[in-house]
C-alpha atoms as a PDB file:
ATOM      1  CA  UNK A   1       0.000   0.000   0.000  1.00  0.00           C
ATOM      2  CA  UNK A   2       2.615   2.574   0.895  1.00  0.00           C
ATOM      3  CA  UNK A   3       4.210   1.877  -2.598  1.00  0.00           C
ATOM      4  CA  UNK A   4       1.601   3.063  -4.387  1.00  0.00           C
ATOM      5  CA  UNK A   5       2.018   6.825  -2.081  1.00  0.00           C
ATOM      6  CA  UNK A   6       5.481   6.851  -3.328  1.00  0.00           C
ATOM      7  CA  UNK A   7       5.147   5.522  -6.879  1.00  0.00           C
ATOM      8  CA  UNK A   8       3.572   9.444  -7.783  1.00  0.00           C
ATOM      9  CA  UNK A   9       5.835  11.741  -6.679  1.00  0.00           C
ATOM     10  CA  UNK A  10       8.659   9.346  -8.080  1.00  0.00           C
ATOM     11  CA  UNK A  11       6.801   9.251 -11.507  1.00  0.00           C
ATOM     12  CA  UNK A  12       5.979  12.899 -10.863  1.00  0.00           C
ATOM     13  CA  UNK A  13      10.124  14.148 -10.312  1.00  0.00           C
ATOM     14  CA  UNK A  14      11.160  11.426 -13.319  1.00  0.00           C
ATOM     15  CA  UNK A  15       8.923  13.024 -15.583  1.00  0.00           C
ATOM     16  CA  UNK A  16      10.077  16.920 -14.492  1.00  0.00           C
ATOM     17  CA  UNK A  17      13.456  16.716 -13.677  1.00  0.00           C
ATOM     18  CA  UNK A  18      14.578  13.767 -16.645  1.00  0.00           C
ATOM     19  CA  UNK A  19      16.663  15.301 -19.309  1.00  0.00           C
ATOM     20  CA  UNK A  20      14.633  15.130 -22.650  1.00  0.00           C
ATOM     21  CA  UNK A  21      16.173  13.946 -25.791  1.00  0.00           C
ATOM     22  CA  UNK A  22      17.019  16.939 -28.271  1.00  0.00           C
ATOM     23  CA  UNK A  23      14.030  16.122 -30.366  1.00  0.00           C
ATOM     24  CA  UNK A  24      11.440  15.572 -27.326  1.00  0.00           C
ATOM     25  CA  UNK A  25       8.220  17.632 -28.802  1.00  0.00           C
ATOM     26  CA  UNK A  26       6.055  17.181 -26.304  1.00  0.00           C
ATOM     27  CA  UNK A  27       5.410  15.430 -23.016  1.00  0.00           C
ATOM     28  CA  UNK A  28       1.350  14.317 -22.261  1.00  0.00           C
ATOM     29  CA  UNK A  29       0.182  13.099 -18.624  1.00  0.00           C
ATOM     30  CA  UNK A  30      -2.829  11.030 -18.801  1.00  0.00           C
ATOM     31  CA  UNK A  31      -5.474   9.387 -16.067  1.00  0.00           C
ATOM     32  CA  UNK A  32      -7.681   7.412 -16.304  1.00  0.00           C
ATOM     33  CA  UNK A  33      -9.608   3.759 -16.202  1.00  0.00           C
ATOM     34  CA  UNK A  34      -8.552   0.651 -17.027  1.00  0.00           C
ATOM     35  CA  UNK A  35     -10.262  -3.110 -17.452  1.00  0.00           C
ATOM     36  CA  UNK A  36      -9.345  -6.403 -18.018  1.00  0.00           C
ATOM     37  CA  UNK A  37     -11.525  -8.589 -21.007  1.00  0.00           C
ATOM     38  CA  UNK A  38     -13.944  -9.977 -18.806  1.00  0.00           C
ATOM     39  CA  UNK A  39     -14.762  -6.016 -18.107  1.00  0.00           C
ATOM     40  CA  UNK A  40     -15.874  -6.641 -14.676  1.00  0.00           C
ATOM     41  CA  UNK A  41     -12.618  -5.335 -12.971  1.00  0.00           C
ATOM     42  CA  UNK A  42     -11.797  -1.673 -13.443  1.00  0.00           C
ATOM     43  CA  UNK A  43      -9.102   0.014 -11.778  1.00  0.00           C
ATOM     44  CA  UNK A  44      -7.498   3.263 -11.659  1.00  0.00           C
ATOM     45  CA  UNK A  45      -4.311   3.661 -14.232  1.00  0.00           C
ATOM     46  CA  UNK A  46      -1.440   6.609 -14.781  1.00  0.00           C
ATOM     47  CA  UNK A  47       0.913   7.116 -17.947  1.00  0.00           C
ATOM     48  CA  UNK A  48       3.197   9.583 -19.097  1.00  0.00           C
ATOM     49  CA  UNK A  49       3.793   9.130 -23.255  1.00  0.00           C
ATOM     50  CA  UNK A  50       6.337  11.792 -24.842  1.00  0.00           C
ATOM     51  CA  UNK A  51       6.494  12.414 -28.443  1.00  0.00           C
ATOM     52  CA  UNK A  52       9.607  13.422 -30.322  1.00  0.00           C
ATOM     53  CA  UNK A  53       9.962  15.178 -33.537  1.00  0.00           C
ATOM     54  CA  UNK A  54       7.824  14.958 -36.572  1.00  0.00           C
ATOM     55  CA  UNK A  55       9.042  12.981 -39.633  1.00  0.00           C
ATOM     56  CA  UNK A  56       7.897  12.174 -42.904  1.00  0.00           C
ATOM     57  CA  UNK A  57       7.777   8.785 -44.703  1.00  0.00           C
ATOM     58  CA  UNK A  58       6.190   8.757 -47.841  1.00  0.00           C
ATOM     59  CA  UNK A  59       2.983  10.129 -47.588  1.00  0.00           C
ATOM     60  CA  UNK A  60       2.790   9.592 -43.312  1.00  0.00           C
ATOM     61  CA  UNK A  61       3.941  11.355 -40.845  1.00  0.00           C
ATOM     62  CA  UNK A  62       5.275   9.945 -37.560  1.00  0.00           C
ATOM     63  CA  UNK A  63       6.732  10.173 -34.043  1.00  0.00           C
ATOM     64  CA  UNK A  64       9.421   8.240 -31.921  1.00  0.00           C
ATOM     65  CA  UNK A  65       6.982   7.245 -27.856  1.00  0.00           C
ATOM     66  CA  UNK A  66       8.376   6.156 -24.999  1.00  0.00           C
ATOM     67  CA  UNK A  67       5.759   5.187 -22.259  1.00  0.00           C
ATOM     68  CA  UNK A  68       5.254   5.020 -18.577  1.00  0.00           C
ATOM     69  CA  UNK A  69       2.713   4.052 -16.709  1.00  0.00           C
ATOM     70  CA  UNK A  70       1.043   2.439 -13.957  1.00  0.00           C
ATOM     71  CA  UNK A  71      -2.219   0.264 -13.842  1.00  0.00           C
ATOM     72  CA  UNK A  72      -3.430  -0.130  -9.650  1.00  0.00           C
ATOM     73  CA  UNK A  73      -4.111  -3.375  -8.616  1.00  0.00           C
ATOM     74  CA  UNK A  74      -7.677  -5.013  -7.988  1.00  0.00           C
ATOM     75  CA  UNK A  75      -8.556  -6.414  -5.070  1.00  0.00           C
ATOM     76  CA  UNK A  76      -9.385  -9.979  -6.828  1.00  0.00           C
ATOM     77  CA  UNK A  77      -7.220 -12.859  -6.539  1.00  0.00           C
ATOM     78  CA  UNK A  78      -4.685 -12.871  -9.141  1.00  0.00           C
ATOM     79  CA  UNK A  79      -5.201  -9.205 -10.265  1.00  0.00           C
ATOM     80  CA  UNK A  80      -3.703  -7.757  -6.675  1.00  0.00           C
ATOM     81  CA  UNK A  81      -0.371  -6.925  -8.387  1.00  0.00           C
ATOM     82  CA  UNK A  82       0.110  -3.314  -9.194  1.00  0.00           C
ATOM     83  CA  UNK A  83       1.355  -2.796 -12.787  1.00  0.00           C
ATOM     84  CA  UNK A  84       4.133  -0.791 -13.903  1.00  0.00           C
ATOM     85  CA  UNK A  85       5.333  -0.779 -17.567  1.00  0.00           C
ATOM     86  CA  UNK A  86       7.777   0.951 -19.575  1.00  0.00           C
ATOM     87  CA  UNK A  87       7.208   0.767 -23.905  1.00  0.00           C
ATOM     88  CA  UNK A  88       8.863   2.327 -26.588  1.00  0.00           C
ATOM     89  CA  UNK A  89       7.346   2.568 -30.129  1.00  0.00           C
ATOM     90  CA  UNK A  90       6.079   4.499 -33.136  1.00  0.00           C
ATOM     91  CA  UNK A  91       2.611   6.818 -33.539  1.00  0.00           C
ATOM     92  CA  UNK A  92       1.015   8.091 -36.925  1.00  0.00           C
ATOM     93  CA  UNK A  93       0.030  11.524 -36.888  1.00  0.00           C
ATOM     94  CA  UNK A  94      -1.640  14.220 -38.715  1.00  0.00           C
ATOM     95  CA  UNK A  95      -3.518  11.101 -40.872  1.00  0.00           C
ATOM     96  CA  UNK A  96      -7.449  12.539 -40.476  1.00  0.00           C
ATOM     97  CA  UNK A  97      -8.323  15.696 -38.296  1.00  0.00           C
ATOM     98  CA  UNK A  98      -5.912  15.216 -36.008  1.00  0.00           C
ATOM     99  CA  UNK A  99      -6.237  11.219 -35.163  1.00  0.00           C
ATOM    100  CA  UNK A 100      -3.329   9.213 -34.128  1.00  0.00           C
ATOM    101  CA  UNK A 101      -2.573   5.961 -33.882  1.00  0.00           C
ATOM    102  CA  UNK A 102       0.449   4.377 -32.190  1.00  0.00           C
ATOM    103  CA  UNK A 103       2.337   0.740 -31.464  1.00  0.00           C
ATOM    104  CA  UNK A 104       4.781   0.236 -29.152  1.00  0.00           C
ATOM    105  CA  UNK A 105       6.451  -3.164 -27.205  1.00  0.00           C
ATOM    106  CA  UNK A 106       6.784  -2.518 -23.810  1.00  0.00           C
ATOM    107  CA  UNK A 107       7.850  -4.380 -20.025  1.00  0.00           C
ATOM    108  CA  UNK A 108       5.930  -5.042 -17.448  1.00  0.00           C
ATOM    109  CA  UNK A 109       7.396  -4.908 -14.179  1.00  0.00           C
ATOM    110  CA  UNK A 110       4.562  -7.380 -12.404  1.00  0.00           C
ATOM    111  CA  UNK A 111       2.729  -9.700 -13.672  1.00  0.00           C
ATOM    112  CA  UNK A 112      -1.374 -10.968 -12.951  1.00  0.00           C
ATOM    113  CA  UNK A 113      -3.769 -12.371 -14.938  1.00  0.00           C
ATOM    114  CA  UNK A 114      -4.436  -8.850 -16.778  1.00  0.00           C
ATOM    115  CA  UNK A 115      -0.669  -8.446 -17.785  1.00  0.00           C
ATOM    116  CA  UNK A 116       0.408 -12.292 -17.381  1.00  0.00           C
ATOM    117  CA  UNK A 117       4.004 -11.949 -18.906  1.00  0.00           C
ATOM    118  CA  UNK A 118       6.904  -9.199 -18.644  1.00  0.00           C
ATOM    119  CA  UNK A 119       6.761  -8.451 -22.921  1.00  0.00           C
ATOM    120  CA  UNK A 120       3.654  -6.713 -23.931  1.00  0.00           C
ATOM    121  CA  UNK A 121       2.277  -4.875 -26.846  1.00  0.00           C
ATOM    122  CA  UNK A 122       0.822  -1.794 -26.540  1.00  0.00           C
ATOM    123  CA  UNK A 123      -1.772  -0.519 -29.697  1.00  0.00           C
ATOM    124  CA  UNK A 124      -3.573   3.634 -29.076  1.00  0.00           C
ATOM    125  CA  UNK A 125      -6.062   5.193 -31.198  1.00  0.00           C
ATOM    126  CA  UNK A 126      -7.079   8.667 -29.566  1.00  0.00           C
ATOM    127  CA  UNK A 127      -7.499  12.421 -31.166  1.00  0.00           C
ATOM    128  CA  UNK A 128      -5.648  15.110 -29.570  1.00  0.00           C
ATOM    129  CA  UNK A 129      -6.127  18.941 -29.246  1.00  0.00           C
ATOM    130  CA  UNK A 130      -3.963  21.901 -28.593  1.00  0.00           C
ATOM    131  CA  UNK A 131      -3.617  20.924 -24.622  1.00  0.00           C
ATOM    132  CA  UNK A 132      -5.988  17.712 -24.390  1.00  0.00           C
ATOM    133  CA  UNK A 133      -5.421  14.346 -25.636  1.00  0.00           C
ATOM    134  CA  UNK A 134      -7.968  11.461 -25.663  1.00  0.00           C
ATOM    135  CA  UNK A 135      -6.423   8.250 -25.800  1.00  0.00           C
ATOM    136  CA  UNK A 136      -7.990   4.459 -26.271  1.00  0.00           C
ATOM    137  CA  UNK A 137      -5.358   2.370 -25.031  1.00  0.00           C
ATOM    138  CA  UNK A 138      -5.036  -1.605 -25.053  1.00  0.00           C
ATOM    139  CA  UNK A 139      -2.166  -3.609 -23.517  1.00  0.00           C
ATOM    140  CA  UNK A 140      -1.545  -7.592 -23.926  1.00  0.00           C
ATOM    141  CA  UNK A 141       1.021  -9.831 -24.533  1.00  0.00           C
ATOM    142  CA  UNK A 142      -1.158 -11.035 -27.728  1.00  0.00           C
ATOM    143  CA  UNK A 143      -1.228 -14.723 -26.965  1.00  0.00           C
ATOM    144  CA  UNK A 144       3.178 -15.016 -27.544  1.00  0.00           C
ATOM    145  CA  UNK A 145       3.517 -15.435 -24.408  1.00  0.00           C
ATOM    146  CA  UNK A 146       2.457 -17.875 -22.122  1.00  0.00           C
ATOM    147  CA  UNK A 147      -0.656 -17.536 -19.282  1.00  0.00           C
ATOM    148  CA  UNK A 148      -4.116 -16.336 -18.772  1.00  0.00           C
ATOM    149  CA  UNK A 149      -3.744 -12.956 -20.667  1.00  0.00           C
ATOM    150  CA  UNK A 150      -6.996 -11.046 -20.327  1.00  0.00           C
ATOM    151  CA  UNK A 151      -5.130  -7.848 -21.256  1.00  0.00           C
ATOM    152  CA  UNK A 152      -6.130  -3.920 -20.152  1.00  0.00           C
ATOM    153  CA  UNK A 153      -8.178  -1.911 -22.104  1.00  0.00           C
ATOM    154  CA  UNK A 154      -8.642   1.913 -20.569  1.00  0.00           C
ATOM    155  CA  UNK A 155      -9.742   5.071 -21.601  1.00  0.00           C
ATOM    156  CA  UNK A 156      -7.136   7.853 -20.780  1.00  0.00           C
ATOM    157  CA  UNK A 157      -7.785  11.928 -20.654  1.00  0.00           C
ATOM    158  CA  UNK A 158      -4.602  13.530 -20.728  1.00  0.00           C
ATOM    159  CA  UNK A 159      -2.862  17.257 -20.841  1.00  0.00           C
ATOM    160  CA  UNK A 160       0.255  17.540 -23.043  1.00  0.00           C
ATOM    161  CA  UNK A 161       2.764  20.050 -22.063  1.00  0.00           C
END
């Protein structure tokens, strides 16, 4: 219990006092609420997604993500564990009124039924504005890895700085 106190202000002083790469564009802090597949669980999550410079491929345009977050633990058996997970990835942008879609792999520090292995995919779809981002966010380790794998789906509201 008293790691979950300390796991915000840690988050909180990693995300303001971390040195940001030279093409870091922005930096977007998200809450919101998270479920597992049999949508009967919800729980509180946290994530902190930064965006670096625009680039061009073709006709798309994209962005380097690295991802934080945290997903709080139910009190169920096997879905106590606290989730922490770090990804790193790719996101389209500027595809249809400004949209996005991203894909990253990402770690899981814990594991429970939700999250049952340490690898994990992460897949967004979400629209963002000048300061507020709306993000539909699912994580799972897609059946590669072994165990019960009922994944986290969650709905995130966000401010980008």
């Amino acid at each position: 219990m008293l790691s979950r106190f300390l796991l915000f202000p840690t988050l909180a002083l990693a995300a303001g006092f971390a040195p940001l790469p030279a093409d870091a564009r922005d930096i977007v802090a998200s809450a919101g609420a998270s479920t597992t597949s049999t949508h009967d669980y919800v729980t509180g999550t946290l994530f902190v997604d930064g965006h670096g410079a625009r680039r061009r491929a073709g006709r798309f345009t994209w962005q380097p993500m690295l991802s934080a977050g945290w997903i709080d633990g139910r009190d169920r058996p096997r879905l106590e564990n606290d989730a922490f997970v770090v990804a790193a990835g790719t996101r389209l942008v500027d595809w249809w009124r400004r949209a996005f879609v991203s894909f990253q792999f990402g770690i899981s520090h814990d594991t429970n039924d939700a999250l049952s292995s340490h690898g994990q995919f992460l897949s967004s779809i979400g629209w963002e504005g000048d300061r507020v981002v709306y993000t539909l966010r699912h994580i799972s380790n897609g059946k590669v890895f072994p165990g019960p794998n009922l994944g986290e789906t969650m709905l995130l509201v966000g401010l980008r700085f």
